[in-house]
Protein backbone atom coordinates (compact mmCIF):
# COMPACT_ATOMS: atom_id res chain seq x y z
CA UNK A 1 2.61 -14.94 1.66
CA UNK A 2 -0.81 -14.27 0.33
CA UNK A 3 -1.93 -14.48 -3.61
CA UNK A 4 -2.02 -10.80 -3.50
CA UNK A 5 1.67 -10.53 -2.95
CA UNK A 6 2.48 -13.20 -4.98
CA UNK A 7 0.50 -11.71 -7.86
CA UNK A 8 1.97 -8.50 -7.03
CA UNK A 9 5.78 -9.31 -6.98
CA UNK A 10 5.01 -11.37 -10.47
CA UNK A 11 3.40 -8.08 -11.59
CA UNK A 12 6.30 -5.62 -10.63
CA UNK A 13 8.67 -8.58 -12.70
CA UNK A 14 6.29 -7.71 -15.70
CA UNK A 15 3.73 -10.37 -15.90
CA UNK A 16 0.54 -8.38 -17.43
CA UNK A 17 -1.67 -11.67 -16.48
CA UNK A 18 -0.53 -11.26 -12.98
CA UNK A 19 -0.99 -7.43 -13.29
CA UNK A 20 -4.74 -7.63 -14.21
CA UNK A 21 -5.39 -10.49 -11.81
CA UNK A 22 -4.10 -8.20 -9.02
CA UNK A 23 -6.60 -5.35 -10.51
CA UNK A 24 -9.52 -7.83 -10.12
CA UNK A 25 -9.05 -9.16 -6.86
CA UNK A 26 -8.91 -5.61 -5.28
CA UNK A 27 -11.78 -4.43 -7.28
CA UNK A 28 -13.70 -4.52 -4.69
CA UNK A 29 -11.76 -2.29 -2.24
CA UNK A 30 -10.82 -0.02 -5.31
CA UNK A 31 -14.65 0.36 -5.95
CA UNK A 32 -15.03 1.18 -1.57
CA UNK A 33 -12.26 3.45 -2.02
CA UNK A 34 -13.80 5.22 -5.24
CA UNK A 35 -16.98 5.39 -3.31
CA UNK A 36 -16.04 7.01 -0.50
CA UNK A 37 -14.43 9.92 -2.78
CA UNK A 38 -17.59 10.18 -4.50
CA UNK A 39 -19.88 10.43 -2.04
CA UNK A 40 -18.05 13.47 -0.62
CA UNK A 41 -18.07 14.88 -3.80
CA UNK A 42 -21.47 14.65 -4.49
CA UNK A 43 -23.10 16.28 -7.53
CA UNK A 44 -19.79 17.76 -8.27
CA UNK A 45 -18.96 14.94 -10.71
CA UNK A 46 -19.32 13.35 -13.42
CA UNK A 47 -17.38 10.43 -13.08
CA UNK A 48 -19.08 8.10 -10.70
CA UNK A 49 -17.52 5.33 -8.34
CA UNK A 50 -16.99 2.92 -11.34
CA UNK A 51 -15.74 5.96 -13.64
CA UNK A 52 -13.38 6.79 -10.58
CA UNK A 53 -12.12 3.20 -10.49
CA UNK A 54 -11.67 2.04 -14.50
CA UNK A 55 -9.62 5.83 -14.80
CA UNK A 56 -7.67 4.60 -11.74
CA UNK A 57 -7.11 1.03 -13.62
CA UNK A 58 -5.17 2.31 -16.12
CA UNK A 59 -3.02 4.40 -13.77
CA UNK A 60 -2.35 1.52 -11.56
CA UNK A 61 -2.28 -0.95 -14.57
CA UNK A 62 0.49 0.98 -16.37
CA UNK A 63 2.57 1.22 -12.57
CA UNK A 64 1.93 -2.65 -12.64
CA UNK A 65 2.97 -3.74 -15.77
CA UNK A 66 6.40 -3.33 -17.05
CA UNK A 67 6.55 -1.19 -20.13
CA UNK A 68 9.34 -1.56 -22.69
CA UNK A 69 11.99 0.64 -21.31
CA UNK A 70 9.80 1.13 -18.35
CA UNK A 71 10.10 0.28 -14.72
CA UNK A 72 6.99 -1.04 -12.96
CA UNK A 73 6.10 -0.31 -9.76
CA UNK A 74 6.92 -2.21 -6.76
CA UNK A 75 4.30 -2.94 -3.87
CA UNK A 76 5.23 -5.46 -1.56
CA UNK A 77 1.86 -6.08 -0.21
CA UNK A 78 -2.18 -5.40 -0.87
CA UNK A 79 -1.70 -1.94 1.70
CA UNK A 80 0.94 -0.65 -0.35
CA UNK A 81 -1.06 -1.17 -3.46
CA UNK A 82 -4.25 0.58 -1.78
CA UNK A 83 -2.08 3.15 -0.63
CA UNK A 84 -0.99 3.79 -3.91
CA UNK A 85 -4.38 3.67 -5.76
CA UNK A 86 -5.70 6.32 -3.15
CA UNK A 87 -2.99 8.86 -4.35
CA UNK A 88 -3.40 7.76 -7.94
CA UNK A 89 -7.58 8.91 -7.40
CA UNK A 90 -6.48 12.01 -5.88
CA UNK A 91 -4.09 12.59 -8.44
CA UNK A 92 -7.27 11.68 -10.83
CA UNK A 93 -9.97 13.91 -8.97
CA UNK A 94 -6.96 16.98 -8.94
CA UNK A 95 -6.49 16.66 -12.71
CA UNK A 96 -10.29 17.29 -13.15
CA UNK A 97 -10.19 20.01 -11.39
CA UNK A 98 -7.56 21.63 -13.41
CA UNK A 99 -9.05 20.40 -16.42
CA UNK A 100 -12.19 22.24 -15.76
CA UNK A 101 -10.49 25.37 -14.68
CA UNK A 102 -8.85 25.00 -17.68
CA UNK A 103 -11.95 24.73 -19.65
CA UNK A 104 -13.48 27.73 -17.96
CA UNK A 105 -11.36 29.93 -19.86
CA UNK A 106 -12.31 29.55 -22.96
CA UNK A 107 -12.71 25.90 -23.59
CA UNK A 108 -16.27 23.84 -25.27
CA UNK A 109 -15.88 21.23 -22.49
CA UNK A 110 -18.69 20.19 -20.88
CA UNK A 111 -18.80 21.27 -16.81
CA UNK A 112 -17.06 18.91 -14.69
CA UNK A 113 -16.96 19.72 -10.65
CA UNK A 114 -15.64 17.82 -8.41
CA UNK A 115 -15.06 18.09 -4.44
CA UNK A 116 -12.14 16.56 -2.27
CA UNK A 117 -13.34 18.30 0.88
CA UNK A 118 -10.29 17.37 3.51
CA UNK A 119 -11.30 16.59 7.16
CA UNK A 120 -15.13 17.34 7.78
CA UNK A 121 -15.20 20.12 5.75
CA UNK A 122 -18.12 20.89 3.98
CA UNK A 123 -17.88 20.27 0.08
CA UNK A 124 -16.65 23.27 -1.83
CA UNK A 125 -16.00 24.25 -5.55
CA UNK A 126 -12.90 23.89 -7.46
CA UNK A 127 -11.03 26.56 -5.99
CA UNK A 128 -11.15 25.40 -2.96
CA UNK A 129 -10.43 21.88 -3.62
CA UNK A 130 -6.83 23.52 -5.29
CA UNK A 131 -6.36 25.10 -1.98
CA UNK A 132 -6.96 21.70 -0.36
CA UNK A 133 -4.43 19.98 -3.01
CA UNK A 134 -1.77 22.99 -2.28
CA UNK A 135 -2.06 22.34 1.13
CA UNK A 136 -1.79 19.35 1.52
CA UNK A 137 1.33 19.59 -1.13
CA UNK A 138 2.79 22.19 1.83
CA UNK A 139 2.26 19.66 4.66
CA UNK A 140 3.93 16.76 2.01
CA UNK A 141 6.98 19.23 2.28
CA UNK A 142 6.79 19.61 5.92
CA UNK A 143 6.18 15.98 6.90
CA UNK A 144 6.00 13.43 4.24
CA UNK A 145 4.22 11.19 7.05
CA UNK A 146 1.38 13.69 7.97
CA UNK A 147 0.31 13.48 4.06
CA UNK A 148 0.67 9.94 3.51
CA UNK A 149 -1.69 9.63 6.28
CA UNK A 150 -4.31 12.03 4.89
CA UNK A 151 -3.66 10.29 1.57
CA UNK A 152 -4.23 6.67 2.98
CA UNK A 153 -7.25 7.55 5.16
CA UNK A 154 -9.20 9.92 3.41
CA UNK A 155 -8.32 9.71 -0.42
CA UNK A 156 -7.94 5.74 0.11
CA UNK A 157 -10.50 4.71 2.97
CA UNK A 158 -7.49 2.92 4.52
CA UNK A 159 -7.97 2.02 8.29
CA UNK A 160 -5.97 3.44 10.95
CA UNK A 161 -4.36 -0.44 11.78
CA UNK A 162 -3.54 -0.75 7.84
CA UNK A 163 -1.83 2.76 7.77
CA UNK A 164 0.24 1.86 10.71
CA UNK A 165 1.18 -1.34 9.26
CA UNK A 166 1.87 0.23 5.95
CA UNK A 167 3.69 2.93 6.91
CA UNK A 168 5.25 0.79 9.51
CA UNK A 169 4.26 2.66 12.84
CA UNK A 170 1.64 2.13 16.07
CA UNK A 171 -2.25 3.24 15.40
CA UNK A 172 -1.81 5.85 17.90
CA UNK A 173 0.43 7.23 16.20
CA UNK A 174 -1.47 7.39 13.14
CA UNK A 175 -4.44 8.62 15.28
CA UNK A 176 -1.77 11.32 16.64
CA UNK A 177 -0.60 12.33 12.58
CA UNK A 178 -4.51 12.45 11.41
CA UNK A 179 -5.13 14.76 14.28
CA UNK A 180 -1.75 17.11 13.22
CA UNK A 181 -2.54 16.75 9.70
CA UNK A 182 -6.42 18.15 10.02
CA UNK A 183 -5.36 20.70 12.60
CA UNK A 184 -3.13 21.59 9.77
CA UNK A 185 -5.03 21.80 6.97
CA UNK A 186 -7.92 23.57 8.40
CA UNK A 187 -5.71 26.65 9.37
CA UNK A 188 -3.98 26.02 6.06
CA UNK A 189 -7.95 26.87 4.67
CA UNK A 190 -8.72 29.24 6.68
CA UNK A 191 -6.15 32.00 5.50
């Protein structure tokens, strides 16, 4: 059992030491997986990599910890934890979006783009990063696996052998769901 898991399972028993220690040790692939989403995003941003990953801390920190009354979140290993943090940025990057929509409509906020582009599509404003969210929500409802793929790989940075292994299937198989998924989503844009 690594020190990962160990800190992990110590973590989900509410141990906010353990919690924070896990947080530091995956910095590192946190910050990889931040700048990955940030580099496709390009000047659509204001948060940057390390923006991306300290709004993502205290997501995954809260999931982590046990709250009074709350129930922490159980990862069994460092992939499950990655796995999660990637949906916890996309859930960050979507909520931006929004915001901003939000903000268009009256609002004093200062103007906040971002860009989620799905597959190798080129970056695209807000609207279009909704559509992206939406359908990949539609695929989530078709096949739960499809998304958690596009969720691992492309919101996380996750390699193919560590989404098998997470998810608990062969790499060609995850090779086969990437390939459904993206064939998916760009007719999903297209209409």
């Amino acid at each position: 059992m690594s020190d990962i898991t160990v800190l992990l399972r110590a973590a989900g028993l509410g141990d906010a030491a353990a919690a924070e220690a896990v947080v530091a040790l995956l910095y590192a692939d946190l910050q990889k997986m931040a700048r990955s989403r940030m580099k496709q995003a390009g000047h659509l941003t204001l948060l940057d990599a390390t923006g991306l990953v300290h709004e993502s801390y205290l997501r995954l920190f809260a999931r982590l910890h046990k709250s009074e009354g709350g129930q922490a979140q159980d990862f069994p290993d460092r992939k499950h934890f990655l796995a999660y943090a990637s949906r916890v940025m996309h859930t960050i990057v979507i909520d931006m979006v929004r915001s901003r929509q939000a903000a268009r409509h009256g609002g004093e906020f200062a103007h906040v783009t971002l860009n989620t582009a799905v597959a190798d599509l080129p970056p695209q404003g807000d609207d279009e990063i909704l559509r992206v969210h939406e359908a990949l929500a539609e695929l989530a409802q078709m096949d739960a696996r499809l998304a958690a793929v596009v969720e691992m790989r492309y919101f996380g940075g996750l390699l193919e052998a560590e989404i098998a292994e997470t998810l608990g299937v062969t790499e060609r198989t995850v090779q086969r769901d990437w390939q459904k998924a993206r064939l998916f989503l760009s007719m999903a844009l297209k209409t």
